[in-house]
N, C-alpha and C. Protein backbone atom coordinates (compact mmCIF):
# COMPACT_ATOMS: atom_id res chain seq x y z
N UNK A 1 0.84 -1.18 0.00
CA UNK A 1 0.00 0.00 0.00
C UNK A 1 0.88 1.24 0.00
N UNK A 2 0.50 2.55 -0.81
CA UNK A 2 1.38 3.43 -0.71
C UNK A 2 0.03 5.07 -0.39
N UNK A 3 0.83 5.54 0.27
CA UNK A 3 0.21 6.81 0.05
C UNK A 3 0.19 8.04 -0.90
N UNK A 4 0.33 8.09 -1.85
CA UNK A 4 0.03 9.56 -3.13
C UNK A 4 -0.14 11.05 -2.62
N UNK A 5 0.77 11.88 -2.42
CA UNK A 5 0.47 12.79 -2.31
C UNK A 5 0.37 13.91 -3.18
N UNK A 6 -0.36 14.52 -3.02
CA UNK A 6 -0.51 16.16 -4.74
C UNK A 6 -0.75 17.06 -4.00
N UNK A 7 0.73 17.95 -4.79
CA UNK A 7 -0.34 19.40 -4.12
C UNK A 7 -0.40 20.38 -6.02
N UNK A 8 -1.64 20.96 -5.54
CA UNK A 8 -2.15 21.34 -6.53
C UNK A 8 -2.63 22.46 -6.61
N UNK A 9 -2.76 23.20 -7.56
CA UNK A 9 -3.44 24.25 -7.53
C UNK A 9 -5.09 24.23 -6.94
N UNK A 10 -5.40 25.42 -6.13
CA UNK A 10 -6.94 25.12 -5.87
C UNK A 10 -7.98 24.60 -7.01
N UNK A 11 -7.96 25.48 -7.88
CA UNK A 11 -9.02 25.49 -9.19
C UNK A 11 -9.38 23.78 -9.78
N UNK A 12 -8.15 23.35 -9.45
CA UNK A 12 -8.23 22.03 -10.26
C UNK A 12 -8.95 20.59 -9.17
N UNK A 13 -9.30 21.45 -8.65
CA UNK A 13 -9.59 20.18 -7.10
C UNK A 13 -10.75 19.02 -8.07
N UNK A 14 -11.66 19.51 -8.23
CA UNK A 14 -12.82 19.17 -8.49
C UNK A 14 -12.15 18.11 -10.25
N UNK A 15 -12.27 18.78 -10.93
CA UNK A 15 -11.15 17.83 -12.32
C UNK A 15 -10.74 16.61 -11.40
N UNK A 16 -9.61 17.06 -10.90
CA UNK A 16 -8.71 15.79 -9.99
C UNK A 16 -9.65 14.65 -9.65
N UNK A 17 -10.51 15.06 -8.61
CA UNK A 17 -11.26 14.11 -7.64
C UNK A 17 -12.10 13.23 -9.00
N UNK A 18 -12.65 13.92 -9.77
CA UNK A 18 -13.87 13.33 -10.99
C UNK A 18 -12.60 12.60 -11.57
N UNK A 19 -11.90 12.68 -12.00
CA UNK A 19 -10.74 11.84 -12.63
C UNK A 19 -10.44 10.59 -11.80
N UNK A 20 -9.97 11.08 -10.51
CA UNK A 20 -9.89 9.77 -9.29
C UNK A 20 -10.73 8.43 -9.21
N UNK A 21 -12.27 9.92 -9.09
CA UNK A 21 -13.64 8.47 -9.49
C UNK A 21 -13.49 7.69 -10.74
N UNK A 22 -13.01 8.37 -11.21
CA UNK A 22 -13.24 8.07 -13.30
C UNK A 22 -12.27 6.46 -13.09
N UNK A 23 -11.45 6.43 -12.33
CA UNK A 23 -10.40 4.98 -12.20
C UNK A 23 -10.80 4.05 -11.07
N UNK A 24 -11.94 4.51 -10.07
CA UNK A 24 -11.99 3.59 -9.08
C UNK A 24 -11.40 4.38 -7.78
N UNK A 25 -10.71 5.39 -7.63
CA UNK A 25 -10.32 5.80 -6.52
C UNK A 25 -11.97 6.68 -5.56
N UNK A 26 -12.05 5.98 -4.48
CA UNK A 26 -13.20 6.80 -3.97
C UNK A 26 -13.22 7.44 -2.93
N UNK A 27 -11.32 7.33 -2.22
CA UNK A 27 -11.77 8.04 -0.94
C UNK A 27 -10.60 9.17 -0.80
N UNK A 28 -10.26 10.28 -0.75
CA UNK A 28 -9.01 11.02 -0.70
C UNK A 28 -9.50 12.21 0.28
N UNK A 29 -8.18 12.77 0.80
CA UNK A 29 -8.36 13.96 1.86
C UNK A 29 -7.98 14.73 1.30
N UNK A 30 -8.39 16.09 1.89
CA UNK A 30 -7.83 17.42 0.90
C UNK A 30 -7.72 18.16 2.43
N UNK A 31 -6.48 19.08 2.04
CA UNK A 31 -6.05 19.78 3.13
C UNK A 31 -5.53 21.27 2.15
N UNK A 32 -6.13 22.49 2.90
CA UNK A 32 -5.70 23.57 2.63
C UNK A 32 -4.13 24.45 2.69
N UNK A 33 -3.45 24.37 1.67
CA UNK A 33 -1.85 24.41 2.33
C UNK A 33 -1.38 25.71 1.65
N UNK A 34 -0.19 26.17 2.11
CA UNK A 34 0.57 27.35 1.57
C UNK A 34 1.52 27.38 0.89
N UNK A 35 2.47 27.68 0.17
CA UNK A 35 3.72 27.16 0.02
C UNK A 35 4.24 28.03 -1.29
N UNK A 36 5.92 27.54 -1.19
CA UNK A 36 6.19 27.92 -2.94
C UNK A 36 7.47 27.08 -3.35
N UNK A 37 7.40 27.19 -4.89
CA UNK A 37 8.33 26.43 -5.15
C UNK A 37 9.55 27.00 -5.66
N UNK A 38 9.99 26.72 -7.17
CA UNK A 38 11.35 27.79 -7.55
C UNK A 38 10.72 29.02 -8.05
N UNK A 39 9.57 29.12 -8.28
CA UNK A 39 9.13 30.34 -8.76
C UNK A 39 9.45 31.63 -7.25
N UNK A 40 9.17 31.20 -5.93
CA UNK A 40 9.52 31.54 -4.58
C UNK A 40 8.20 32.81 -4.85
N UNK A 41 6.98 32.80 -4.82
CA UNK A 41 6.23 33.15 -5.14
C UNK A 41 5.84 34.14 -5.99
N UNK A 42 5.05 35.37 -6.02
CA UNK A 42 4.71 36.49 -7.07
C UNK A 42 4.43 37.82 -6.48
N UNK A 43 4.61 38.85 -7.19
CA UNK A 43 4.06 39.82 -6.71
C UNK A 43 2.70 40.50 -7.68
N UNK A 44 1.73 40.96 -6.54
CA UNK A 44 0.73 41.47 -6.95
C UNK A 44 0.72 43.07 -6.72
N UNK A 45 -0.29 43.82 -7.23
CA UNK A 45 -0.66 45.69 -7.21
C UNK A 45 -1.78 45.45 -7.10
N UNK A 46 -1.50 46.37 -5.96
CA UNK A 46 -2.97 46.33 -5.24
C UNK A 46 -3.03 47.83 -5.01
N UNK A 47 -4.14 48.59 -5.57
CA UNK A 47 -4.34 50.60 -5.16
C UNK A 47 -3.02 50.71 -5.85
N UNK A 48 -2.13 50.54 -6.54
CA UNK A 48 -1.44 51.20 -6.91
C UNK A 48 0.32 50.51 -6.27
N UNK A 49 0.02 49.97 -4.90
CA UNK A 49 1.39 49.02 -4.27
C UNK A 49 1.65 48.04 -4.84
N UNK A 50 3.02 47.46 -5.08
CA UNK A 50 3.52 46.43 -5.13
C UNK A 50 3.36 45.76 -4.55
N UNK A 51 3.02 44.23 -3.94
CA UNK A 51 2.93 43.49 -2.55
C UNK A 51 3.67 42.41 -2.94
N UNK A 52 5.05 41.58 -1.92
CA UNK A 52 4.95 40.30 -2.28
C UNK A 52 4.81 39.38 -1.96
N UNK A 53 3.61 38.24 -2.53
CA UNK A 53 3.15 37.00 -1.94
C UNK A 53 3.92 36.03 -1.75
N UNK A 54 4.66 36.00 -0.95
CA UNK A 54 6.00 34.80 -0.48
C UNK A 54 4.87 33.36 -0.73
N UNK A 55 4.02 33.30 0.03
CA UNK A 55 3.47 31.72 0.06
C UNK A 55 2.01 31.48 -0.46
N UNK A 56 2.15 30.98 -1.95
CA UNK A 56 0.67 30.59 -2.60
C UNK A 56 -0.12 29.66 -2.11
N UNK A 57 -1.49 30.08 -2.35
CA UNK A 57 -2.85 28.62 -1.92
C UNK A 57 -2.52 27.50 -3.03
N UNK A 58 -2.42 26.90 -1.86
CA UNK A 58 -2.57 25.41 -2.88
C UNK A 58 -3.43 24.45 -1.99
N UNK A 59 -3.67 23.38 -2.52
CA UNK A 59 -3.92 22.27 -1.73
C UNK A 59 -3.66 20.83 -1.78
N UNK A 60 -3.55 20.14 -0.84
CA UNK A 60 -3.06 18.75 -0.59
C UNK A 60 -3.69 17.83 -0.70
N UNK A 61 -3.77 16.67 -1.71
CA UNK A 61 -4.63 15.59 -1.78
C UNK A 61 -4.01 14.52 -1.15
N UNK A 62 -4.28 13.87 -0.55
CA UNK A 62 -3.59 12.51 -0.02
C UNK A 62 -4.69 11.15 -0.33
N UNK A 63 -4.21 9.87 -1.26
CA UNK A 63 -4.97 8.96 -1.84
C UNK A 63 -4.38 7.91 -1.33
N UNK A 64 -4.66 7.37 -0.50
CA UNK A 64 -4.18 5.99 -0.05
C UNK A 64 -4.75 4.45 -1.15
N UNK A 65 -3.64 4.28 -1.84
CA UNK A 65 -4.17 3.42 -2.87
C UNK A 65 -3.14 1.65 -2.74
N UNK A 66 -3.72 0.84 -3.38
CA UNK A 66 -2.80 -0.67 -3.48
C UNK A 66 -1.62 -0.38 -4.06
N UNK A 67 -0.39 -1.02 -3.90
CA UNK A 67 0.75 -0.23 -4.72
C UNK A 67 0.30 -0.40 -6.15
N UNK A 68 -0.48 -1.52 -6.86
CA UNK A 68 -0.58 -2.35 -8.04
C UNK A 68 -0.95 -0.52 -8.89
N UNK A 69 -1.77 0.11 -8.20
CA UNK A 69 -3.28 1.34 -8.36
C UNK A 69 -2.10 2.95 -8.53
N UNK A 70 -0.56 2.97 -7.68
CA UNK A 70 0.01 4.06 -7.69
C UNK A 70 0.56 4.31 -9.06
N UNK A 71 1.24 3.96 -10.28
CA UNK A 71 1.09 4.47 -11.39
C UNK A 71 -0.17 5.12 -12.30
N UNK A 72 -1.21 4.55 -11.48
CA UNK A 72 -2.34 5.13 -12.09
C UNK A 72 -2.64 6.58 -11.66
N UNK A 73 -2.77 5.87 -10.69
CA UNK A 73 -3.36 7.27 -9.69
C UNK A 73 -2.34 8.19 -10.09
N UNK A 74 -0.91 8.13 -10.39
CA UNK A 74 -0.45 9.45 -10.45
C UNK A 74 -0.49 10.10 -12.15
N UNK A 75 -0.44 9.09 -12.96
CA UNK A 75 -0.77 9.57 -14.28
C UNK A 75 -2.41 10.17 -14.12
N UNK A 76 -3.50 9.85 -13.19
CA UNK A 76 -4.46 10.54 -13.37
C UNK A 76 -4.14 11.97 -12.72
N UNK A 77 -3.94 12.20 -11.76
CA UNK A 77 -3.53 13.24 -10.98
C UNK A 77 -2.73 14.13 -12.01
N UNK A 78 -1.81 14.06 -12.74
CA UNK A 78 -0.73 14.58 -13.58
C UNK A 78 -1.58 15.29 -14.79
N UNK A 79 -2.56 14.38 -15.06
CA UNK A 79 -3.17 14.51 -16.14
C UNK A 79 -4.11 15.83 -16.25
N UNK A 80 -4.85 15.51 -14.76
CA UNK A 80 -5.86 16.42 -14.85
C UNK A 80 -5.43 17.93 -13.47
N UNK A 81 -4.38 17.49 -12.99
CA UNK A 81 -4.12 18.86 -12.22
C UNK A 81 -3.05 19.53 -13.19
N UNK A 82 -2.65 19.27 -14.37
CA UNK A 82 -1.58 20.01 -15.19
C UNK A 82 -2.75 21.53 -16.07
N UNK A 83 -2.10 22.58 -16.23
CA UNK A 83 -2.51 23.67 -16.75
C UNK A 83 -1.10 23.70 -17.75
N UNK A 84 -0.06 23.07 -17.31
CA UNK A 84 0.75 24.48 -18.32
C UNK A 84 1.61 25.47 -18.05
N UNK A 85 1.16 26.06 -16.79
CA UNK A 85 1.63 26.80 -15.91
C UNK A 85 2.55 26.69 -15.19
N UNK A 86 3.59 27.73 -14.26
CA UNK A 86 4.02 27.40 -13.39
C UNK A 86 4.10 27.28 -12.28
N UNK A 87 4.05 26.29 -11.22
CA UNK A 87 2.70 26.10 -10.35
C UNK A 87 1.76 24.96 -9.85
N UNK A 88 2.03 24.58 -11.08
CA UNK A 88 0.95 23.16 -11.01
C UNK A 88 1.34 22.05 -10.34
N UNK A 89 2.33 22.00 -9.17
CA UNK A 89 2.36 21.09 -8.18
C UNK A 89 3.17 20.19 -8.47
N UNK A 90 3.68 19.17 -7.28
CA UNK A 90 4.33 18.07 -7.24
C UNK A 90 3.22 16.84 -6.81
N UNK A 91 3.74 15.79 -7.29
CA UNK A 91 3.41 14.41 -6.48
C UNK A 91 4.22 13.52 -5.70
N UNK A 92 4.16 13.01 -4.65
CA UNK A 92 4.85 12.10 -3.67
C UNK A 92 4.47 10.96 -3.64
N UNK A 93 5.19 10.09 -3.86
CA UNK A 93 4.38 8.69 -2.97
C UNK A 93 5.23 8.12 -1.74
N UNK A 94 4.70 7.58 -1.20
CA UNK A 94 5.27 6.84 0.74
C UNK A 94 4.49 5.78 0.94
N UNK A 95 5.53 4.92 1.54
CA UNK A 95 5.25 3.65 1.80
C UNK A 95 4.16 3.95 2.81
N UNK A 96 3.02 2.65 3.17
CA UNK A 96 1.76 3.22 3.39
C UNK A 96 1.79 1.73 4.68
N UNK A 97 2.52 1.47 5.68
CA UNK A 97 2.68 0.09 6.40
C UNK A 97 1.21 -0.38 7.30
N UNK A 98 0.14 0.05 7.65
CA UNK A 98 -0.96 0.27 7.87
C UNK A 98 -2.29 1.04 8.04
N UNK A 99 -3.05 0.03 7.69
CA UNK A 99 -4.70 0.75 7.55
C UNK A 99 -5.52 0.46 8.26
N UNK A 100 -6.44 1.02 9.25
CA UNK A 100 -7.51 0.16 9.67
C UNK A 100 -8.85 1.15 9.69
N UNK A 101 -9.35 0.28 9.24
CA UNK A 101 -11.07 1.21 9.33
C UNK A 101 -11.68 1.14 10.96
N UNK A 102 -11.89 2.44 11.50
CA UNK A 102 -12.10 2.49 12.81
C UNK A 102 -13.68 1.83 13.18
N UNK A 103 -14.64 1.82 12.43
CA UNK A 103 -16.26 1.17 12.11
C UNK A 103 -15.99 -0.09 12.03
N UNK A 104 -15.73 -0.73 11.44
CA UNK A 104 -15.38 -2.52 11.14
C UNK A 104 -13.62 -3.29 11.65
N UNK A 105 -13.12 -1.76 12.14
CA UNK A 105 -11.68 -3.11 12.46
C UNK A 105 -10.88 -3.89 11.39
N UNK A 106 -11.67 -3.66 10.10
CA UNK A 106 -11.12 -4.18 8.95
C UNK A 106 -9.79 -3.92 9.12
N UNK A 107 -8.42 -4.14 8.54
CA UNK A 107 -7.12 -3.49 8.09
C UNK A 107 -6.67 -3.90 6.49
N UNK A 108 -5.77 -3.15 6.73
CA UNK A 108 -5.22 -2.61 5.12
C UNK A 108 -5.86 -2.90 4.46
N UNK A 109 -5.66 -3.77 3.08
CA UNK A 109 -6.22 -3.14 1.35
C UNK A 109 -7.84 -3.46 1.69
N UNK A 110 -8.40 -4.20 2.85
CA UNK A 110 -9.74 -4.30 2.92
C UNK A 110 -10.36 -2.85 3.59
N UNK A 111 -9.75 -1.99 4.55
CA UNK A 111 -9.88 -0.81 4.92
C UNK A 111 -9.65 0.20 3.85
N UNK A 112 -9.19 0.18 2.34
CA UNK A 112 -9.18 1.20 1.77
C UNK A 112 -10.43 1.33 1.24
């Protein structure tokens, strides 16, 4: 089992997740995050000021999938969080050593 992580631009959340379903993936977390990468963020004018935004919105998907399922999952993710832009996030994967569903006690690939 591995864990998938994306961080992504906000806009694309919704694409992502419908793509996820589109392969069988049905359960993922999303977490609101900050950050930057080599771009080291942007500046905006605002009234007329310069301002600069050190740390952009993004957000964090985390997909706990079978390892057989992690090439997928990340060619879907790649696929549908890409714009083009610069910006459009990294993916991670991590070894994933247990699962248990807290309702049934089930563990691992039967808890995903």
């Amino acid at each position: 089992m591995k864990i998938v992580m994306a961080i992504i631009k906000p806009f694309k959340l919704e694409e992502v997740r419908d793509a996820l379903t589109g392969i069988g993936v049905h359960g993922l977390t999303v977490t609101e995050v900050k950050g930057y990468g080599r771009q080291k963020g942007h500046t905006e004018i605002y009234r007329g000021a310069e301002y600069a935004v050190s740390f952009l919105p993004k957000l964090k998907i985390e997909v706990a999938v079978a390892a057989d399922l992690v090439a997928n999952v990340i060619d879907t993710i790649a696929g549908a969080a890409r714009t083009g832009q610069i910006g459009d996030g990294k993916i991670f994967v991590m070894p994933l050593e247990k699962a248990v569903r807290i309702r049934t006690g089930e563990t691992d690939a039967d808890a995903l």
